[in-house]
C-alpha atoms as a PDB file:
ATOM      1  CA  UNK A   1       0.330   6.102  -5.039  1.00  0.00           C
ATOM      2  CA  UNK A   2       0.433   8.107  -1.344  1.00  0.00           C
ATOM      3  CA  UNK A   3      -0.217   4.701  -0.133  1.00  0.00           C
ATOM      4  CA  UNK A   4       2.190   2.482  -1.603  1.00  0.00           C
ATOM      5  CA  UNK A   5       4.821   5.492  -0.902  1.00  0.00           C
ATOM      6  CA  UNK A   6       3.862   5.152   3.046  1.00  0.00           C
ATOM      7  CA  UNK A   7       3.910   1.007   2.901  1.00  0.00           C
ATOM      8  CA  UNK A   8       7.089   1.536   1.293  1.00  0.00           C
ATOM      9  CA  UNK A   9       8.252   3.217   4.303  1.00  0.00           C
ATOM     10  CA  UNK A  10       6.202   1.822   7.098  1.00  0.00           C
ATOM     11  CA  UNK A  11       6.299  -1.877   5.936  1.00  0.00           C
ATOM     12  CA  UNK A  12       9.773  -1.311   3.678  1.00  0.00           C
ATOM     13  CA  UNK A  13       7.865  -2.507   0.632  1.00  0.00           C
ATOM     14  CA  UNK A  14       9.299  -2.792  -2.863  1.00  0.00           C
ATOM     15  CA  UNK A  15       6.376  -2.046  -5.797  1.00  0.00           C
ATOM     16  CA  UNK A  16       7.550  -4.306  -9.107  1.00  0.00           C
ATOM     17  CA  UNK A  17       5.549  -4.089 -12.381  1.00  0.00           C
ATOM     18  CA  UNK A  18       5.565  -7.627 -14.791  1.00  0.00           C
ATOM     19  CA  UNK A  19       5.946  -6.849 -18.428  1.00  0.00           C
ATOM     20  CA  UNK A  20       5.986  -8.894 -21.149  1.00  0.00           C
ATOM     21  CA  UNK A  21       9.065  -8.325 -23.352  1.00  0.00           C
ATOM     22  CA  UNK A  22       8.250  -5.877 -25.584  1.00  0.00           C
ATOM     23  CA  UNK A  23       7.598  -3.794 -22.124  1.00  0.00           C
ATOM     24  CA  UNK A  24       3.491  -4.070 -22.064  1.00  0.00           C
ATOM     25  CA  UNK A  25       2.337  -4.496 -18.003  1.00  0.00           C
ATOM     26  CA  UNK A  26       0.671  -7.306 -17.519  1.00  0.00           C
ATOM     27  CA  UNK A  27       0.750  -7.246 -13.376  1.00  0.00           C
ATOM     28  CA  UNK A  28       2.053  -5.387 -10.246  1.00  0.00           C
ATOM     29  CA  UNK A  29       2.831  -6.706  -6.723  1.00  0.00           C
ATOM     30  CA  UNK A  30       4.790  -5.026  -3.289  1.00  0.00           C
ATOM     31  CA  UNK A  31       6.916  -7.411  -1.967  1.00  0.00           C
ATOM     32  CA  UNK A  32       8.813  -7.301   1.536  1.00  0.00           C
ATOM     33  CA  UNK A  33      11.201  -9.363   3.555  1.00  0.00           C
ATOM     34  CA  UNK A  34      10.668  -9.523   7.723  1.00  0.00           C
ATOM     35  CA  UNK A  35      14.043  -9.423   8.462  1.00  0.00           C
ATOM     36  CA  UNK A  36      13.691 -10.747  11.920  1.00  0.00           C
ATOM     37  CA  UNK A  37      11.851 -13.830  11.022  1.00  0.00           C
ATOM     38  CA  UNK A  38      13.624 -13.606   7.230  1.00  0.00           C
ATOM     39  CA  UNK A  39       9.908 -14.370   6.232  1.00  0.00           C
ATOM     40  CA  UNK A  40       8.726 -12.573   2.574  1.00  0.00           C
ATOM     41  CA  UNK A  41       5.280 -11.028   1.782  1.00  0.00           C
ATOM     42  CA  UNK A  42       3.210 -10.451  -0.987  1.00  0.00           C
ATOM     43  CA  UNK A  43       0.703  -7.700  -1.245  1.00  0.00           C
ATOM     44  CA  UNK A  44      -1.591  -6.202  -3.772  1.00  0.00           C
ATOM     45  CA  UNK A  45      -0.947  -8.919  -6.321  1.00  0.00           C
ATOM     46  CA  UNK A  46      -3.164  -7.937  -9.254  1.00  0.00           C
ATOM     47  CA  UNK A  47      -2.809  -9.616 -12.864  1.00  0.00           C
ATOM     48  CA  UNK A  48      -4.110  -7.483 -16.434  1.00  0.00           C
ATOM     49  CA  UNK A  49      -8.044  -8.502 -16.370  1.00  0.00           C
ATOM     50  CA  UNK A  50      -7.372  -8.975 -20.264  1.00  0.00           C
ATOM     51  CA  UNK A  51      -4.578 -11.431 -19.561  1.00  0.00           C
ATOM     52  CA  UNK A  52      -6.436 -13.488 -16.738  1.00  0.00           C
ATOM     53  CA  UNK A  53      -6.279 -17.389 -17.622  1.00  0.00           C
ATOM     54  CA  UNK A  54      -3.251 -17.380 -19.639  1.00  0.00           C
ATOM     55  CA  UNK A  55      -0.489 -18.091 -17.238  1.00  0.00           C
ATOM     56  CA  UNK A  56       0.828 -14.442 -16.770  1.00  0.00           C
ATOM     57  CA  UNK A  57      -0.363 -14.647 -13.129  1.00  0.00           C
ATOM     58  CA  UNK A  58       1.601 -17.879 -12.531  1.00  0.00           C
ATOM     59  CA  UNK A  59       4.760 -17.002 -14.130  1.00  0.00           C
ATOM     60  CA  UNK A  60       4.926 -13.159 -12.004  1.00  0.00           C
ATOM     61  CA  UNK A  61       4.788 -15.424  -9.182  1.00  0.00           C
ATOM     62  CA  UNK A  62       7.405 -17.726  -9.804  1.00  0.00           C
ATOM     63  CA  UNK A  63       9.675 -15.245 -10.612  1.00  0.00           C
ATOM     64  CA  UNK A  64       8.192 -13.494  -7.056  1.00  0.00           C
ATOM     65  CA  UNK A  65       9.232 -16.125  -5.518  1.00  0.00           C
ATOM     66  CA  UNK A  66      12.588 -16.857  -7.828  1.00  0.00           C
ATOM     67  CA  UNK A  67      13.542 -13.061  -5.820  1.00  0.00           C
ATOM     68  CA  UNK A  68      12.406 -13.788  -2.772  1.00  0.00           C
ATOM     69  CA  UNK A  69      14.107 -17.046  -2.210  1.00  0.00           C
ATOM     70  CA  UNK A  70      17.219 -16.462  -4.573  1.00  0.00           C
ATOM     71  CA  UNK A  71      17.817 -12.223  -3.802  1.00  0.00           C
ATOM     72  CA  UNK A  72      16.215 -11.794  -0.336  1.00  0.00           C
ATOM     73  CA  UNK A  73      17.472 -15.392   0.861  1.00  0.00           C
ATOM     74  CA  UNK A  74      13.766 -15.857   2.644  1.00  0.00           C
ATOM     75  CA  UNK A  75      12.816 -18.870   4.054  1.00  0.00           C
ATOM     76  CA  UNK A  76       9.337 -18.589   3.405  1.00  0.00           C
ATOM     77  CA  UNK A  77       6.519 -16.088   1.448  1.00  0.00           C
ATOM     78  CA  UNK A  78       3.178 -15.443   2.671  1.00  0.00           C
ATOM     79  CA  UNK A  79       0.477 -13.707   1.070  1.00  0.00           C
ATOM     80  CA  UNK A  80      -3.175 -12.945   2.441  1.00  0.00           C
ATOM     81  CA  UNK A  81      -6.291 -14.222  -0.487  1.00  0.00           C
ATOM     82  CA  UNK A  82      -9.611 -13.220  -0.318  1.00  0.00           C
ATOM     83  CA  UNK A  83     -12.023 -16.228   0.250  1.00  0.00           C
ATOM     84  CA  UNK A  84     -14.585 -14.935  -2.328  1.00  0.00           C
ATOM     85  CA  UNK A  85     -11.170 -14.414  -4.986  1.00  0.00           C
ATOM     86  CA  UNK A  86     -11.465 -17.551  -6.248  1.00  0.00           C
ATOM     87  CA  UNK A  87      -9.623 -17.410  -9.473  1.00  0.00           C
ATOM     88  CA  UNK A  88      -6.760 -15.632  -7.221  1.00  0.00           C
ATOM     89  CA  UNK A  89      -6.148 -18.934  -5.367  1.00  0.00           C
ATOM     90  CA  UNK A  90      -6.379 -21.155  -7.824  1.00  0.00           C
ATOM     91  CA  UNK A  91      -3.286 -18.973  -8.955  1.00  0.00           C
ATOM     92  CA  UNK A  92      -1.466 -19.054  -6.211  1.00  0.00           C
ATOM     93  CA  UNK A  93      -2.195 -23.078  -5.413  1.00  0.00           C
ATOM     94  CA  UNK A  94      -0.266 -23.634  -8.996  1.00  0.00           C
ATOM     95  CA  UNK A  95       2.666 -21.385  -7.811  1.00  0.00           C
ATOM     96  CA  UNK A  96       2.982 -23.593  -4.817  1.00  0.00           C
ATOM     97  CA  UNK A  97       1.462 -21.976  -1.998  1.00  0.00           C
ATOM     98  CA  UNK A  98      -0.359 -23.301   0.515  1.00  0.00           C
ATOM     99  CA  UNK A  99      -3.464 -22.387   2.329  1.00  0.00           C
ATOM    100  CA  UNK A 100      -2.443 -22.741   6.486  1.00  0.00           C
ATOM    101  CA  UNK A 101      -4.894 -20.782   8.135  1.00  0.00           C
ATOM    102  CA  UNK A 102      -8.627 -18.965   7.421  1.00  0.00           C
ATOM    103  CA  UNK A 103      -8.937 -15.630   9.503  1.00  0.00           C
ATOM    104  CA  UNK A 104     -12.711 -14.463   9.437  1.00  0.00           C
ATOM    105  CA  UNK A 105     -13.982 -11.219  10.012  1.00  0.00           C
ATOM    106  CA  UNK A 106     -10.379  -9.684   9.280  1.00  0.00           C
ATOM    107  CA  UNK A 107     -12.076  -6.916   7.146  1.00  0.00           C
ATOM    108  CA  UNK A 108     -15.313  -5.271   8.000  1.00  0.00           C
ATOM    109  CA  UNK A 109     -16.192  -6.614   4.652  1.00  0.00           C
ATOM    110  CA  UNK A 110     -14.509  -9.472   3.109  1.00  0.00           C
ATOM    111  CA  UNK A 111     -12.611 -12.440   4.955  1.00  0.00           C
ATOM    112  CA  UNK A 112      -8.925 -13.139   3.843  1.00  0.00           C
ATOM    113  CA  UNK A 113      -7.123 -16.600   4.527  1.00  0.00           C
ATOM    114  CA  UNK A 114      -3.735 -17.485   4.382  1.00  0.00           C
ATOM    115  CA  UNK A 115      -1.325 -18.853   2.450  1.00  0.00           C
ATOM    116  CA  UNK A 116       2.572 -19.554   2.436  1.00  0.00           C
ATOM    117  CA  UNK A 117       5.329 -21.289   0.104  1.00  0.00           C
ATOM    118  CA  UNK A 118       8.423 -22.743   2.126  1.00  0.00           C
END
């Protein structure tokens, strides 16, 4: 939690849990708005493993993006994907984003590429 306490400073991110109704988590994501270049992010996307496959993913997106566009008044959202996160990007291709760019050797270990919704 340090760490999403300093991004929330250094980065001014907001941390937002998806529920289903009766209040069960099903996801978490940070979100923050560049307000310089009015250009949203999305970080540390992660879905319930137990609800992977069932649309949860693709509906805490859209209503990501339903804030960002709507609330924030963004122009665009990014987000970075893992190459080897398959499943993650086949999520995000159904919430609209698009891949614009593959960045290798970004992490000592894994490569990220990414992807934006205008």
């Amino acid at each position: 939690m340090i760490y999403l306490e300093k991004n929330a400073v250094d980065w001014t991110d907001s941390a937002y849990v998806a529920t289903e109704n009766n209040g069960q988590a099903v996801g978490f994501f940070c979100y923050s708005v560049n307000t310089t270049d009015n250009i949203g992010f999305l970080k540390f996307v992660v879905v319930d493993k137990t609800k992977h496959g069932k649309g949860y993913g693709k509906e805490m997106l859209n209503l990501a993006l339903q804030y960002a566009f709507q609330i924030t008044g963004a122009n665009s959202v990014q987000l970075n994907i893992f190459n080897e996160n398959a499943l993650a990007k086949q999520c995000y291709e159904k919430a609209s984003f698009i891949e614009r760019n593959i960045d290798k050797d970004v992490f000592d270990i894994k490569t990220s590429c990414g992807a934006d919704v205008t």
